[in-house]
Protein backbone atom coordinates (compact mmCIF):
# COMPACT_ATOMS: atom_id res chain seq x y z
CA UNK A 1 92.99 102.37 83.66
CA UNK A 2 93.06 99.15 81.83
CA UNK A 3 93.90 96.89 84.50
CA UNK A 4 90.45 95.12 84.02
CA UNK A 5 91.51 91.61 85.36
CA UNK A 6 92.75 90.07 88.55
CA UNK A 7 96.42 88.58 87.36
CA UNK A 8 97.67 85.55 88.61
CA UNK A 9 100.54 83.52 87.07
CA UNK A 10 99.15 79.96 87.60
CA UNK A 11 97.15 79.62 84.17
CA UNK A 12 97.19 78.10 81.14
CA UNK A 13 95.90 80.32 77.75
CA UNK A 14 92.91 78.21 77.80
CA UNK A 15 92.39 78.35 81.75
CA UNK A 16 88.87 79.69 82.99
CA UNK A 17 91.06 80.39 86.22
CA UNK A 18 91.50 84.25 85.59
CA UNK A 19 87.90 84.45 84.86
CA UNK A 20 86.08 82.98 87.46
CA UNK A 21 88.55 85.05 89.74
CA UNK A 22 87.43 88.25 88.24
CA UNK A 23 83.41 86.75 88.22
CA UNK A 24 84.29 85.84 91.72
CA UNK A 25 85.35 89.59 92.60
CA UNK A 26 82.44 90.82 91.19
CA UNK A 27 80.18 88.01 93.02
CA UNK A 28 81.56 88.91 96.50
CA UNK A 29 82.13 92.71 96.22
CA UNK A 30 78.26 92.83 94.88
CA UNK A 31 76.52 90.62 97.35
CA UNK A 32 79.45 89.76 100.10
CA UNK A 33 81.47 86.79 100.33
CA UNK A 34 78.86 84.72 103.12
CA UNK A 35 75.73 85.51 100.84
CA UNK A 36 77.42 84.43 97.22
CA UNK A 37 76.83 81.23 96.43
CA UNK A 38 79.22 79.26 94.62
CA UNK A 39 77.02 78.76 91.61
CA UNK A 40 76.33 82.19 91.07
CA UNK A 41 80.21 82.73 90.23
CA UNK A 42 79.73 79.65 87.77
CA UNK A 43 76.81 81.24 86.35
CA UNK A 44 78.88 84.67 86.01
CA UNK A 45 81.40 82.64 84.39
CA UNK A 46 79.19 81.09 81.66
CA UNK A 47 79.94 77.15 83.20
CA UNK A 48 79.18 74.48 85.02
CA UNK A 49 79.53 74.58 88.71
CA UNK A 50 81.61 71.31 88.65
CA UNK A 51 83.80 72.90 86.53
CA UNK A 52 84.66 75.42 89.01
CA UNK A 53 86.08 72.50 91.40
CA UNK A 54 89.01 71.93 88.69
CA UNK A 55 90.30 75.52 89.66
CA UNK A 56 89.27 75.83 93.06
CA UNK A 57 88.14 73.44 95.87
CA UNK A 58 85.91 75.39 97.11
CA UNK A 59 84.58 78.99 97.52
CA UNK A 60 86.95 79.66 100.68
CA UNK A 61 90.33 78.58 98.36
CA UNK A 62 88.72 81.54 95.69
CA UNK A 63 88.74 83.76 97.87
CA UNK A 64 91.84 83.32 99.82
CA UNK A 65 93.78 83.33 96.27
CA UNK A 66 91.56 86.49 95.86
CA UNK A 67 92.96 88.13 99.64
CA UNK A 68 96.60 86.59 98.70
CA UNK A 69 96.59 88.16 94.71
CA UNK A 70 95.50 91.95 95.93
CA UNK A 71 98.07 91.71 98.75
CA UNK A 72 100.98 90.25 96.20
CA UNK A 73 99.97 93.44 94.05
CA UNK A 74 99.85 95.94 96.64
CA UNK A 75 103.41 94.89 97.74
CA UNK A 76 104.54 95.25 94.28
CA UNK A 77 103.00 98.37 93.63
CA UNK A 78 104.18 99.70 96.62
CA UNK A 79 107.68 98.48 95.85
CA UNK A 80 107.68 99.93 92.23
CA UNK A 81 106.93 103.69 93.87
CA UNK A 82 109.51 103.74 96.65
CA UNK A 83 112.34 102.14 94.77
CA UNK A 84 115.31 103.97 94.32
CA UNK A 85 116.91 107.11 96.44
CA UNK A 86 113.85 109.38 96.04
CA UNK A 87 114.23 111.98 99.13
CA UNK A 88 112.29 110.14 102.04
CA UNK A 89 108.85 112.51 101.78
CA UNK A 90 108.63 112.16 98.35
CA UNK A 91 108.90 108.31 98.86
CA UNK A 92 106.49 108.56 101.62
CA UNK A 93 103.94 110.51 99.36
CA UNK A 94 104.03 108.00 96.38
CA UNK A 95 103.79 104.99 99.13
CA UNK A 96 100.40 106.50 100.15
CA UNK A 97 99.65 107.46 95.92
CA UNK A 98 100.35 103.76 94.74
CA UNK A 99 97.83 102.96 97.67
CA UNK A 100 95.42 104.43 96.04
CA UNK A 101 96.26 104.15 92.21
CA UNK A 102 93.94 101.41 91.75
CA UNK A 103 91.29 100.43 88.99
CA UNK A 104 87.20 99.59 89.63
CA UNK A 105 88.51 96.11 90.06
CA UNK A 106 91.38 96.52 92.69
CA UNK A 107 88.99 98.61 94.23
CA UNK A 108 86.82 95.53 94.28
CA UNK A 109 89.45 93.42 95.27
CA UNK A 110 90.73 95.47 98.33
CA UNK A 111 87.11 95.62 99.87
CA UNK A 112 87.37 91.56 99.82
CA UNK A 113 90.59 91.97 101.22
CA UNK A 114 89.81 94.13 104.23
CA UNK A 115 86.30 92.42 104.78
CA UNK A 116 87.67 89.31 105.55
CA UNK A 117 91.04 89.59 107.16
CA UNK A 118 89.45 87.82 109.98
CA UNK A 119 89.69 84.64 107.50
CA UNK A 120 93.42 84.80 107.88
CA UNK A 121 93.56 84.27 111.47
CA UNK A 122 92.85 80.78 111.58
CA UNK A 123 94.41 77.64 110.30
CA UNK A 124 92.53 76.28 107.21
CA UNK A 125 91.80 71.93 107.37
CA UNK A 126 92.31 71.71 103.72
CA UNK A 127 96.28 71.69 102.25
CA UNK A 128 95.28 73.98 99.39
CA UNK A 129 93.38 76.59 101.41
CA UNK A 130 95.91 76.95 104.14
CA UNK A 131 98.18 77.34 101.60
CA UNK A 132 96.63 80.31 100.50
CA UNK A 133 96.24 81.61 103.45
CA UNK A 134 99.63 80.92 104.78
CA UNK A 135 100.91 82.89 101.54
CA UNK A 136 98.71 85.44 102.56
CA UNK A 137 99.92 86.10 106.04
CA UNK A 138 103.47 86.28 104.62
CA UNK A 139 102.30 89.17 102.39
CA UNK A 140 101.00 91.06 104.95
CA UNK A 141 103.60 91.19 107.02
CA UNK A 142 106.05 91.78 103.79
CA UNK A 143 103.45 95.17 103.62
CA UNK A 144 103.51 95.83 107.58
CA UNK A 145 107.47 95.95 106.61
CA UNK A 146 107.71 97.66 103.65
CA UNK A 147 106.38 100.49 105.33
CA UNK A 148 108.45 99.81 108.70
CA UNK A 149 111.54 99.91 106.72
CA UNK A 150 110.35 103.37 104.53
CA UNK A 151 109.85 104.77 107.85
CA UNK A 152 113.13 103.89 109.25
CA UNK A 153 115.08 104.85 106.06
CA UNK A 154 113.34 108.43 106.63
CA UNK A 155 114.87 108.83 110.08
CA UNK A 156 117.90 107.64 109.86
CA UNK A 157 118.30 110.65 107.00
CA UNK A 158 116.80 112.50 109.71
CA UNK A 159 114.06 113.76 107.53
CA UNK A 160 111.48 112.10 109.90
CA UNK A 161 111.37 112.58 114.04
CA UNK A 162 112.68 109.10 115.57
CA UNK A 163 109.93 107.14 116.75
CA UNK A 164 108.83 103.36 116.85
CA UNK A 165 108.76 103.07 113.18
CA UNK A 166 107.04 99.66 113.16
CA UNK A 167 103.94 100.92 114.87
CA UNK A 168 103.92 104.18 113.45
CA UNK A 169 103.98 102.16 109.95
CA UNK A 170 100.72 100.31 111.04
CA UNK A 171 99.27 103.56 112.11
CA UNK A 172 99.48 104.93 108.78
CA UNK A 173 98.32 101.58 106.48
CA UNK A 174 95.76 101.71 108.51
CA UNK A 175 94.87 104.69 107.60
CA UNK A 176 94.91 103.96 104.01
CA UNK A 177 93.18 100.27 103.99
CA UNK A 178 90.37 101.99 106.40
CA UNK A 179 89.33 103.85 103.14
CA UNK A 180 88.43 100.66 101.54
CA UNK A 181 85.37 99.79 104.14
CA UNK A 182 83.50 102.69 103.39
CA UNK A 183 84.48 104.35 99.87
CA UNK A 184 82.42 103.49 96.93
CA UNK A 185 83.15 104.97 93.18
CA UNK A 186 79.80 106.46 92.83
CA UNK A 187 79.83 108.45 95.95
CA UNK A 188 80.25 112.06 96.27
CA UNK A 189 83.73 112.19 96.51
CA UNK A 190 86.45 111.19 93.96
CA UNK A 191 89.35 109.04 94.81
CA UNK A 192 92.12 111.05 93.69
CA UNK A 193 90.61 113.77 96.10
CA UNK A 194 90.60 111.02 98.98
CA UNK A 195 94.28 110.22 98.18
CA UNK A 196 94.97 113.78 98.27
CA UNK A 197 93.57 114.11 101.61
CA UNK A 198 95.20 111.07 103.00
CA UNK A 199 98.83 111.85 101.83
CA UNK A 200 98.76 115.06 103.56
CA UNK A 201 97.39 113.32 106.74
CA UNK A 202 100.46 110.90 106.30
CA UNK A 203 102.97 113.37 105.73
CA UNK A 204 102.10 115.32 108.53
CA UNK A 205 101.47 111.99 111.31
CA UNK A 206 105.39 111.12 109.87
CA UNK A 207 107.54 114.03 109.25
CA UNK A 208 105.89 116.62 112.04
């Protein structure tokens, strides 16, 4: 995959935005957001740490943009699978594929994510980092639905058993997202075969 850098619309051709977001990924996935300091991103990035302050306030506003970019992708990815009138398995299956169809980056990306969830909990004092992480709430209960509503689609065609599809949806993305706290690239076991394994746990939790 060539998917090598964290996207976010909000940048200029000459912005250093983009990269210190993708230093910033590697900072925290590498050492942990709490032990990074904000320097060493700046370092990462080849500039000054001053200069950092012209993108983001702070280390918190990084990586809340960080937490609210990954979750903005993995509702568009997830949208971009299940679209159209794909029979409801088959949706189900590439809901739980496009979970996992992610490069060394997103990989990086979704460990921030589910490392610091906690962060979204609480309302931020400054403007620009509760706005983050207001955005970022709103995203993940846009995911929390998107899977509520494949759910529901499924039974009402009858292809699934009619349960409480709302907490039956958080049962399975949290099956998926759990992967991220403990799978690492270089570990004995690929990804594709973890997908594998967690689409059949899916299908059968859903459609049995």
């Amino acid at each position: 995959m060539m998917r090598a850098r964290i996207v976010d619309p909000d940048q200029g051709p000459r912005s250093k935005r983009a990269a210190i977001l993708t230093a910033a990924v590697k900072c925290f996935a590498e050492a942990g957001y709490e032990t990074t300091k904000w320097s060493d991103v700046a370092d990462r990035v080849g500039i000054g740490q001053t200069a950092l302050y012209h993108y983001f306030e702070s280390k918190a506003h990084c990586l809340l943009t960080i937490m609210r970019l990954e979750l903005q992708r993995s509702h568009d990815m997830f949208a971009e699978a299940t679209a159209g009138e794909a029979e409801p398995v088959e949706a189900l299956r590439a809901g739980v594929r496009s979970a996992f169809s992610v490069s060394e980056q997103e990989i990086q990306q979704m460990r921030i994510l589910q490392a610091n969830m906690s962060l979204l909990a609480t309302p931020r004092k400054s403007k620009r980092e509760e706005t983050e992480r207001v955005a970022a709430r709103q995203l993940v209960q846009m995911v929390e639905r998107d899977w509520t509503n494949l759910l529901m689609r499924g039974m009402a065609k009858g292809a699934f058993p009619v349960r409480d599809a709302h907490t039956l949806g958080l049962a399975v993305l949290g099956m998926i997202v759990s992967v991220w706290r403990w799978y690492r690239p270089t570990g004995a076991i690929a990804l594709a075969e973890i997908s594998e394994m967690i689409e059949g746990c899916v299908v059968r939790m859903v459609a049995d």
